[in-house]
Every structure is written in C-alpha cells, then in structure tokens.
C-alpha atoms as a PDB file:
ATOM      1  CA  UNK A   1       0.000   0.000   0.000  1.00  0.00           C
ATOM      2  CA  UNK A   2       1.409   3.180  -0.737  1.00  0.00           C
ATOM      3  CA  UNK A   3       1.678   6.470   1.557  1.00  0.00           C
ATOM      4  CA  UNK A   4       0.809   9.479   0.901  1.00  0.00           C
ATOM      5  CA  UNK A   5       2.148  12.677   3.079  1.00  0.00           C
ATOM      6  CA  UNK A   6      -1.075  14.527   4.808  1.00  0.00           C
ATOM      7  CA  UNK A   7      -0.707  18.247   6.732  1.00  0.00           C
ATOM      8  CA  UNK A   8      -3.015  18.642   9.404  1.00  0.00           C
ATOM      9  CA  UNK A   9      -2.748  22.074  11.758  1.00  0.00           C
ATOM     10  CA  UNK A  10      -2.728  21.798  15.255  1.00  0.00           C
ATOM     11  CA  UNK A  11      -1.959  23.920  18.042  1.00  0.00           C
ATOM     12  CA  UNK A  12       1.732  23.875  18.953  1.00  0.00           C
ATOM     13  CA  UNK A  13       1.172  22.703  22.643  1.00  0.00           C
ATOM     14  CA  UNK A  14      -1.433  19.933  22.034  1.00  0.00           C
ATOM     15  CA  UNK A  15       1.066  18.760  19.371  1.00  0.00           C
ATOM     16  CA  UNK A  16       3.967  18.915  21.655  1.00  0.00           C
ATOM     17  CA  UNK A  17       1.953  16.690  23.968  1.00  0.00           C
ATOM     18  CA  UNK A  18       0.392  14.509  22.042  1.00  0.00           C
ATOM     19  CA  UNK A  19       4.090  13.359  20.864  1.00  0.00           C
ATOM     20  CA  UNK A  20       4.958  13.025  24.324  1.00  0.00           C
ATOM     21  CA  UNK A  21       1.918  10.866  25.101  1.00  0.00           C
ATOM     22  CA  UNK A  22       2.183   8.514  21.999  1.00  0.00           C
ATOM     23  CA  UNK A  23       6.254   8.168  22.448  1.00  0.00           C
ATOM     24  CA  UNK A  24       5.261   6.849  25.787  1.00  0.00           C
ATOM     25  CA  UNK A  25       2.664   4.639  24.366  1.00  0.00           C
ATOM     26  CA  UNK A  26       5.776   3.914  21.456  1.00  0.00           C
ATOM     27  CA  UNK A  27       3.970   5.134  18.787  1.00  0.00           C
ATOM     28  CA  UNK A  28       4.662   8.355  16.645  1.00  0.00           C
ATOM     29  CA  UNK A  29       2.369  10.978  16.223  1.00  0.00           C
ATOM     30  CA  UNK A  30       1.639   9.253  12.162  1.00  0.00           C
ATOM     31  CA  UNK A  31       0.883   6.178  14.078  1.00  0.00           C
ATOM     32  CA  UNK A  32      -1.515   7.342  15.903  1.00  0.00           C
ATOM     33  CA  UNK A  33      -3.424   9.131  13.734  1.00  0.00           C
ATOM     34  CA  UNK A  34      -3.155   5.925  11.780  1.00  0.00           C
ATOM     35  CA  UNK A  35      -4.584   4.122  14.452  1.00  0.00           C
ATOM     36  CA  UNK A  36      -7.144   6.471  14.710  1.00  0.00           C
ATOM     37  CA  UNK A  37      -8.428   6.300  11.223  1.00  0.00           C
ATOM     38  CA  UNK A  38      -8.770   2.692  11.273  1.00  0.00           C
ATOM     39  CA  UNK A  39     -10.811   2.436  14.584  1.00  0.00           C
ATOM     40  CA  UNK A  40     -12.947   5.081  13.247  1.00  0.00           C
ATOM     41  CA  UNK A  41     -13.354   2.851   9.807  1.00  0.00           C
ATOM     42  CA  UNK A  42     -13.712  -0.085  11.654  1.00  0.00           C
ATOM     43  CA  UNK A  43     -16.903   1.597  14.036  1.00  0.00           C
ATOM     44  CA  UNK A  44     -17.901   3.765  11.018  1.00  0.00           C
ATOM     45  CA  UNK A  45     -17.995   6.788  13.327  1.00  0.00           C
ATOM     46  CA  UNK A  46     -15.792   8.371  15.772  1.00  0.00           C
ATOM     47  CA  UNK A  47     -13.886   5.860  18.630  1.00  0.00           C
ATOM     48  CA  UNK A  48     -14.829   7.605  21.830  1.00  0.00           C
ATOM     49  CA  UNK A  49     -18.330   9.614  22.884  1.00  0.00           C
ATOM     50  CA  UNK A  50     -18.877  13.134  21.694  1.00  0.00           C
ATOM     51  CA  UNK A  51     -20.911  15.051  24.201  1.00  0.00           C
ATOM     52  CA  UNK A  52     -21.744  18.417  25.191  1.00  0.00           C
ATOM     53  CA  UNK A  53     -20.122  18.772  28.888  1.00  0.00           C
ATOM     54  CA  UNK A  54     -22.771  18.531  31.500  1.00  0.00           C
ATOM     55  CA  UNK A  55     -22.449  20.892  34.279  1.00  0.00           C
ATOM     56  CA  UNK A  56     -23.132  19.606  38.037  1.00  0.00           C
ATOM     57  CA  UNK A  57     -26.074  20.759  40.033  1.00  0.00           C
ATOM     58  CA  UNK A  58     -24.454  23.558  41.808  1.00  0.00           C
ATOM     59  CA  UNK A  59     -22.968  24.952  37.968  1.00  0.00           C
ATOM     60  CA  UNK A  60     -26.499  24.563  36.905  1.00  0.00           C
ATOM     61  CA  UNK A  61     -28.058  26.152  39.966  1.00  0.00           C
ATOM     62  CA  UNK A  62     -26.105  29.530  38.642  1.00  0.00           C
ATOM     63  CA  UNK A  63     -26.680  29.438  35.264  1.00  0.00           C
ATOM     64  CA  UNK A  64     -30.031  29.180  36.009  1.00  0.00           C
ATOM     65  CA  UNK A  65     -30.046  32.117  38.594  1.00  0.00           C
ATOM     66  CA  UNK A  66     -27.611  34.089  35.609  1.00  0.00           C
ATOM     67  CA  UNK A  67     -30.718  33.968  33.254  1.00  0.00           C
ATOM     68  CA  UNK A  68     -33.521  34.368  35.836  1.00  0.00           C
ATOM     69  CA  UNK A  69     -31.559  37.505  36.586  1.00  0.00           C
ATOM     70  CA  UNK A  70     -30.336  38.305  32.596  1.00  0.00           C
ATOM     71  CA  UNK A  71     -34.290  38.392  31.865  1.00  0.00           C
ATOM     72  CA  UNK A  72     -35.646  40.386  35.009  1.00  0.00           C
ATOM     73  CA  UNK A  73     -32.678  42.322  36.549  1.00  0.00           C
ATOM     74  CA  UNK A  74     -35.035  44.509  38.598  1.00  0.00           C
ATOM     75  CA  UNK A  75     -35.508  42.085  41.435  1.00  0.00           C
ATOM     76  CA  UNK A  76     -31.748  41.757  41.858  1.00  0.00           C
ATOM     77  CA  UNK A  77     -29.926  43.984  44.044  1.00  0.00           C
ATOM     78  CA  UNK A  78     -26.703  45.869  41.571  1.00  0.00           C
ATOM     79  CA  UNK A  79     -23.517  47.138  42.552  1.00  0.00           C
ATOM     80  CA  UNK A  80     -21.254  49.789  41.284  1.00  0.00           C
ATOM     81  CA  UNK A  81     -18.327  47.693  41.804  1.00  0.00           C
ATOM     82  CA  UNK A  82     -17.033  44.423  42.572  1.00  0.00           C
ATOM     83  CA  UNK A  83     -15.099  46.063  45.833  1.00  0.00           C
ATOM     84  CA  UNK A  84     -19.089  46.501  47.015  1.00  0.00           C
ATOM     85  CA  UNK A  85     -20.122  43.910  46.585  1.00  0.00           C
ATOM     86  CA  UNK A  86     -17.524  41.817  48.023  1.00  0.00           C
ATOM     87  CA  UNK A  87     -17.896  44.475  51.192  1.00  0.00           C
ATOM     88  CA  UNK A  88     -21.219  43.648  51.764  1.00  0.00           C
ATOM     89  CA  UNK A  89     -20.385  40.188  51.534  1.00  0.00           C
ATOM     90  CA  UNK A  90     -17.430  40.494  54.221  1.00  0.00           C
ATOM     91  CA  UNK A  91     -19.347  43.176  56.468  1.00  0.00           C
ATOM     92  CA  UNK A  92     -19.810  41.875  59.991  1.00  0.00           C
ATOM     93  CA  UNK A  93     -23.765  42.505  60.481  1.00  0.00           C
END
C-alpha cells in the first residue's frame, strides 16, 4: 500500500503533547493518527463519545439564577463595583 504525506494544523502545545503521550505509548504521532483512522473505519464513526459537557447541580443552579436575573434584573440587588459587593459580603452585620 502506498503512503501518501497529509498536513493537518494543530496547536503547537497539544502537538507537543500529544508526541509526548504517543512516544510513551511507542507510537509516533503518524501512528496514531493511523490508528485512529482505522478504529474510526472499523466503528464507522468516531472511537470515543462526543458530548456536550454537562455541568453539576451547583454549575447549573447559577446558570439558572444568571438567566432568571439576565431576563428580570429589577428584582436583583446591583452594585457599582465588585469592591461593594464583596464588602457587603465580608461586612460583619
């Protein structure tokens, strides 16, 4: 079978690991992407899950108080600055 040279871009870090990683494993970073090609032949699809991250309760808690606010801001108390709000927080009652 004959090769055939491919470019691919990548960002300079995630490169730099990635060799690391695969020299570890013993591969090189064409051997790998080899490897892969064929597994995602073989499944007809990509080898690992793609999903949207899902954020835990306490991440979803603020988003959801981040748009309850975003779409009625006037039952939220505002600051001028982050200094006063962080003093109120801080302020011994």
């Amino acid at each position: 079978m004959s090769k055939v040279s491919t470019n691919i871009s990548l960002d300079a870090d995630l490169k730099k690991e990635g060799q690391e990683l695969f020299a570890d494993l013993g591969l090189d970073m064409s051997t790998a992407v080899t490897l892969f090609i064929k597994q995602s032949l073989r499944v007809q699809g990509l080898p690992f899950t793609v999903t949207r991250e899902n954020p835990n309760s306490e991440t979803s808690k603020a988003m959801n108080e981040y748009y309850a606010m975003k779409e009625d801001p006037e039952h939220y108390k505002r600051y001028s600055s982050f200094s006063d709000a962080v003093d109120e927080i801080f302020t011994d009652d």
